[in-house]
Protein backbone atom coordinates (compact mmCIF):
# COMPACT_ATOMS: atom_id res chain seq x y z
CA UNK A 1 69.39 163.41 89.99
CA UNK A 2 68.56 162.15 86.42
CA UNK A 3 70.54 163.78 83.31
CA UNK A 4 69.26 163.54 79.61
CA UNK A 5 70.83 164.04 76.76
CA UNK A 6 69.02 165.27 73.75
CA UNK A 7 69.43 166.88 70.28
CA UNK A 8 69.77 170.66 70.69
CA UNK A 9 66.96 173.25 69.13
CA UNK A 10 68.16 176.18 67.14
CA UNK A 11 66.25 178.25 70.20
CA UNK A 12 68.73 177.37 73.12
CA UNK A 13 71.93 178.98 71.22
CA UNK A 14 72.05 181.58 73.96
CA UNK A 15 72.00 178.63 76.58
CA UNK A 16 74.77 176.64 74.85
CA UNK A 17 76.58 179.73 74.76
CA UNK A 18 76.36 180.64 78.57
CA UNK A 19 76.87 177.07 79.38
CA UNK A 20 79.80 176.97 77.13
CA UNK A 21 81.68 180.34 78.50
CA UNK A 22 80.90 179.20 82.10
CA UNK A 23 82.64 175.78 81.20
CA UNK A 24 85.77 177.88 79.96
CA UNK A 25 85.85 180.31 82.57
CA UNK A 26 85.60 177.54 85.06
CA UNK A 27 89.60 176.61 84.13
CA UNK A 28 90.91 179.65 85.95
CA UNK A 29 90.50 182.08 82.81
CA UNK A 30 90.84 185.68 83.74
CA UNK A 31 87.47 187.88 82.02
CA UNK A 32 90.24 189.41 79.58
CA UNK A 33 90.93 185.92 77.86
CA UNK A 34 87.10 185.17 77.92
CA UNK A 35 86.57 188.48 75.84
CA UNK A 36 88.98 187.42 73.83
CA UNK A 37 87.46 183.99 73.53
CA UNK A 38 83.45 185.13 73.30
CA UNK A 39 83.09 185.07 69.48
CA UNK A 40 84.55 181.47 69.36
CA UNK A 41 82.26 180.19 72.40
CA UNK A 42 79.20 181.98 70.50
CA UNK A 43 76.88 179.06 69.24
CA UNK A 44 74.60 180.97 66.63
CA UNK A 45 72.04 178.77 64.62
CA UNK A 46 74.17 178.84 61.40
CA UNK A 47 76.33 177.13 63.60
CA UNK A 48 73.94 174.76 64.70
CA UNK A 49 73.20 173.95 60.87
CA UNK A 50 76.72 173.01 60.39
CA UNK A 51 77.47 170.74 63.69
CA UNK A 52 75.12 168.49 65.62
CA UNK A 53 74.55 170.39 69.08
CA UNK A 54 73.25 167.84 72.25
CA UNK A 55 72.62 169.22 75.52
CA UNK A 56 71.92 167.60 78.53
CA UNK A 57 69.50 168.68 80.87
CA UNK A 58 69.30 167.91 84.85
CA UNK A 59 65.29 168.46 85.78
CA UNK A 60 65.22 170.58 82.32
CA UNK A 61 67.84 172.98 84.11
CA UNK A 62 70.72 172.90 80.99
CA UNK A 63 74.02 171.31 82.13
CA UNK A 64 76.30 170.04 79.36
CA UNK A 65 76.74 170.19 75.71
CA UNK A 66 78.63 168.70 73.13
CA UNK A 67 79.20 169.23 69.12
CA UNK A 68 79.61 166.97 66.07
CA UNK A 69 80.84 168.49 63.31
CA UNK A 70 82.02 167.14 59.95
CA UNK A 71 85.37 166.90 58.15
CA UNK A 72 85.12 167.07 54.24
CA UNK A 73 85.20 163.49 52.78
CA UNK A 74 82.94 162.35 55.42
CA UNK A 75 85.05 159.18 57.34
CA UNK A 76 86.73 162.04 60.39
CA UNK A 77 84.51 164.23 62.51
CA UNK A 78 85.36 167.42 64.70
CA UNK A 79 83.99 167.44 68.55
CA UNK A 80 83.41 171.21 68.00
CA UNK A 81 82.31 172.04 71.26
CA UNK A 82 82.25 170.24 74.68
CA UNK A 83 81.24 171.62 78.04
CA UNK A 84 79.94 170.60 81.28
CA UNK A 85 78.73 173.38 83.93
CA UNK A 86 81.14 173.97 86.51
CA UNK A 87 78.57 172.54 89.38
CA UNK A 88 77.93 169.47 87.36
CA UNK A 89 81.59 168.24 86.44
CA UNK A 90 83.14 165.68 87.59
CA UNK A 91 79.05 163.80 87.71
CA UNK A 92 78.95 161.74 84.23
CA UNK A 93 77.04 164.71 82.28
CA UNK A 94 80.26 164.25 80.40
CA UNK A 95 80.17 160.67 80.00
CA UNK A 96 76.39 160.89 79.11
CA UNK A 97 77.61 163.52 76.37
CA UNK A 98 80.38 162.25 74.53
CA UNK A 99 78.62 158.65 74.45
CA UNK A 100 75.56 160.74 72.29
CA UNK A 101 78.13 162.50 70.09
CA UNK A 102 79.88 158.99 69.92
CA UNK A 103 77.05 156.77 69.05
CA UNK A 104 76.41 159.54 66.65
CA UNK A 105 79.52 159.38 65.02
CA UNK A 106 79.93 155.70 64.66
CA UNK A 107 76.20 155.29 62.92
CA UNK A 108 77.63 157.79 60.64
CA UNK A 109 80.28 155.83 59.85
CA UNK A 110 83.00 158.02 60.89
CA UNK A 111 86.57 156.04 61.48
CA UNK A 112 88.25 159.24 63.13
CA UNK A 113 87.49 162.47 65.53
CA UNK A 114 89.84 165.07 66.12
CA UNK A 115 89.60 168.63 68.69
CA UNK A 116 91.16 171.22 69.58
CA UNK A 117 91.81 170.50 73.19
CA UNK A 118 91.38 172.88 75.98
CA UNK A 119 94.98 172.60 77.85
CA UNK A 120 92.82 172.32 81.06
CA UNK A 121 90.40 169.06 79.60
CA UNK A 122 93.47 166.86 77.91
CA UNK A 123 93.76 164.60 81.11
CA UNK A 124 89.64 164.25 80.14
CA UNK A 125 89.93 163.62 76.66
CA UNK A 126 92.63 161.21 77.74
CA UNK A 127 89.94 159.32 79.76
CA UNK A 128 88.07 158.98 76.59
CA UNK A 129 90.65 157.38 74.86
CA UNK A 130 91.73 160.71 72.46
CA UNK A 131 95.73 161.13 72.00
CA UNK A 132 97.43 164.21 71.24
CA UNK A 133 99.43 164.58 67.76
CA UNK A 134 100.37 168.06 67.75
CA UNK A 135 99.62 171.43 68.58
CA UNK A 136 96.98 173.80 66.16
CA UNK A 137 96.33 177.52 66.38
CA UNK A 138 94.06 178.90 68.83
CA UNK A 139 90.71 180.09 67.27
CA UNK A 140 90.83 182.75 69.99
CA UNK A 141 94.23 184.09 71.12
CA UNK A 142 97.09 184.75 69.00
CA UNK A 143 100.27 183.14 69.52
CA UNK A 144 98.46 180.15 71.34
CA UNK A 145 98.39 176.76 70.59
CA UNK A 146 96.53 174.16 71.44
CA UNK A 147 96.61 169.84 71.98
CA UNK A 148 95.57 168.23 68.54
CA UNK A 149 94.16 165.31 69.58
CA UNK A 150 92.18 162.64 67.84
CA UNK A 151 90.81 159.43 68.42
CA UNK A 152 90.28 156.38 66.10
CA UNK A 153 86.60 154.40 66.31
CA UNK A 154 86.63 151.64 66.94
């Protein structure tokens, strides 16, 4: 089956919000650490404004998206979001993704992106070429941390 990857309209926030909680939940999370999560997995249209959103789409049924943001000083970006539907990891909607949010990033000119890894996704950030260089607060859960990893363009 045939996946595209497009820009994201300010309309499908509720999509890329249910595809981005079913991504999560999909580690192994139990529904009290997706509560706890909900507000940060919450794409809204102001935040839509402030990050480039792309979703992929299998026979228009949504299936992945991913999220650009911007550091200040414009040379590093943020992957602010990244999520494939459970039934369609492990397919290349991934690969499809980050190469859109990639492409994206080097036209921009960026020289650097950085996350805030998912403990579960690190071996597939690793794929991509990121390295961890710390550990960051969790947006989410208090106490947590999280892989800081980046990844210089090349």
């Amino acid at each position: 089956m045939t996946v595209m990857v497009r820009l994201a309209r300010t309309d499908e926030a509720a999509v890329l919000t249910d595809l981005s909680i079913q991504s999560k939940a999909s580690n192994g999370y139990d529904a009290a650490f997706m509560d706890a999560c909900r507000d940060e997995l919450t794409v809204t249209p102001e935040r839509m404004r402030e990050a480039t959103y792309w979703i992929a789409l299998a026979q228009a049924e949504p299936c992945g998206c991913v999220a650009l943001g911007m550091d200040e000083g414009g040379t590093s970006g943020e992957v602010n979001a990244f999520f494939v539907d459970p039934g369609w990891q492990r397919r290349g909607v991934g690969l499809l993704l980050w190469n859109a949010l990639r492409n994206e990033a080097k036209a921009r000119g960026l020289i650097r992106l950085h996350l805030a890894a998912d403990p579960a996704a690190v071996a597939f950030y690793e794929r991509l070429g990121f390295v961890t260089i710390g550990a960051i607060p969790s947006g989410s859960i208090e106490g947590r941390t999280l892989p800081h990893m980046t990844l210089a363009l090349k």
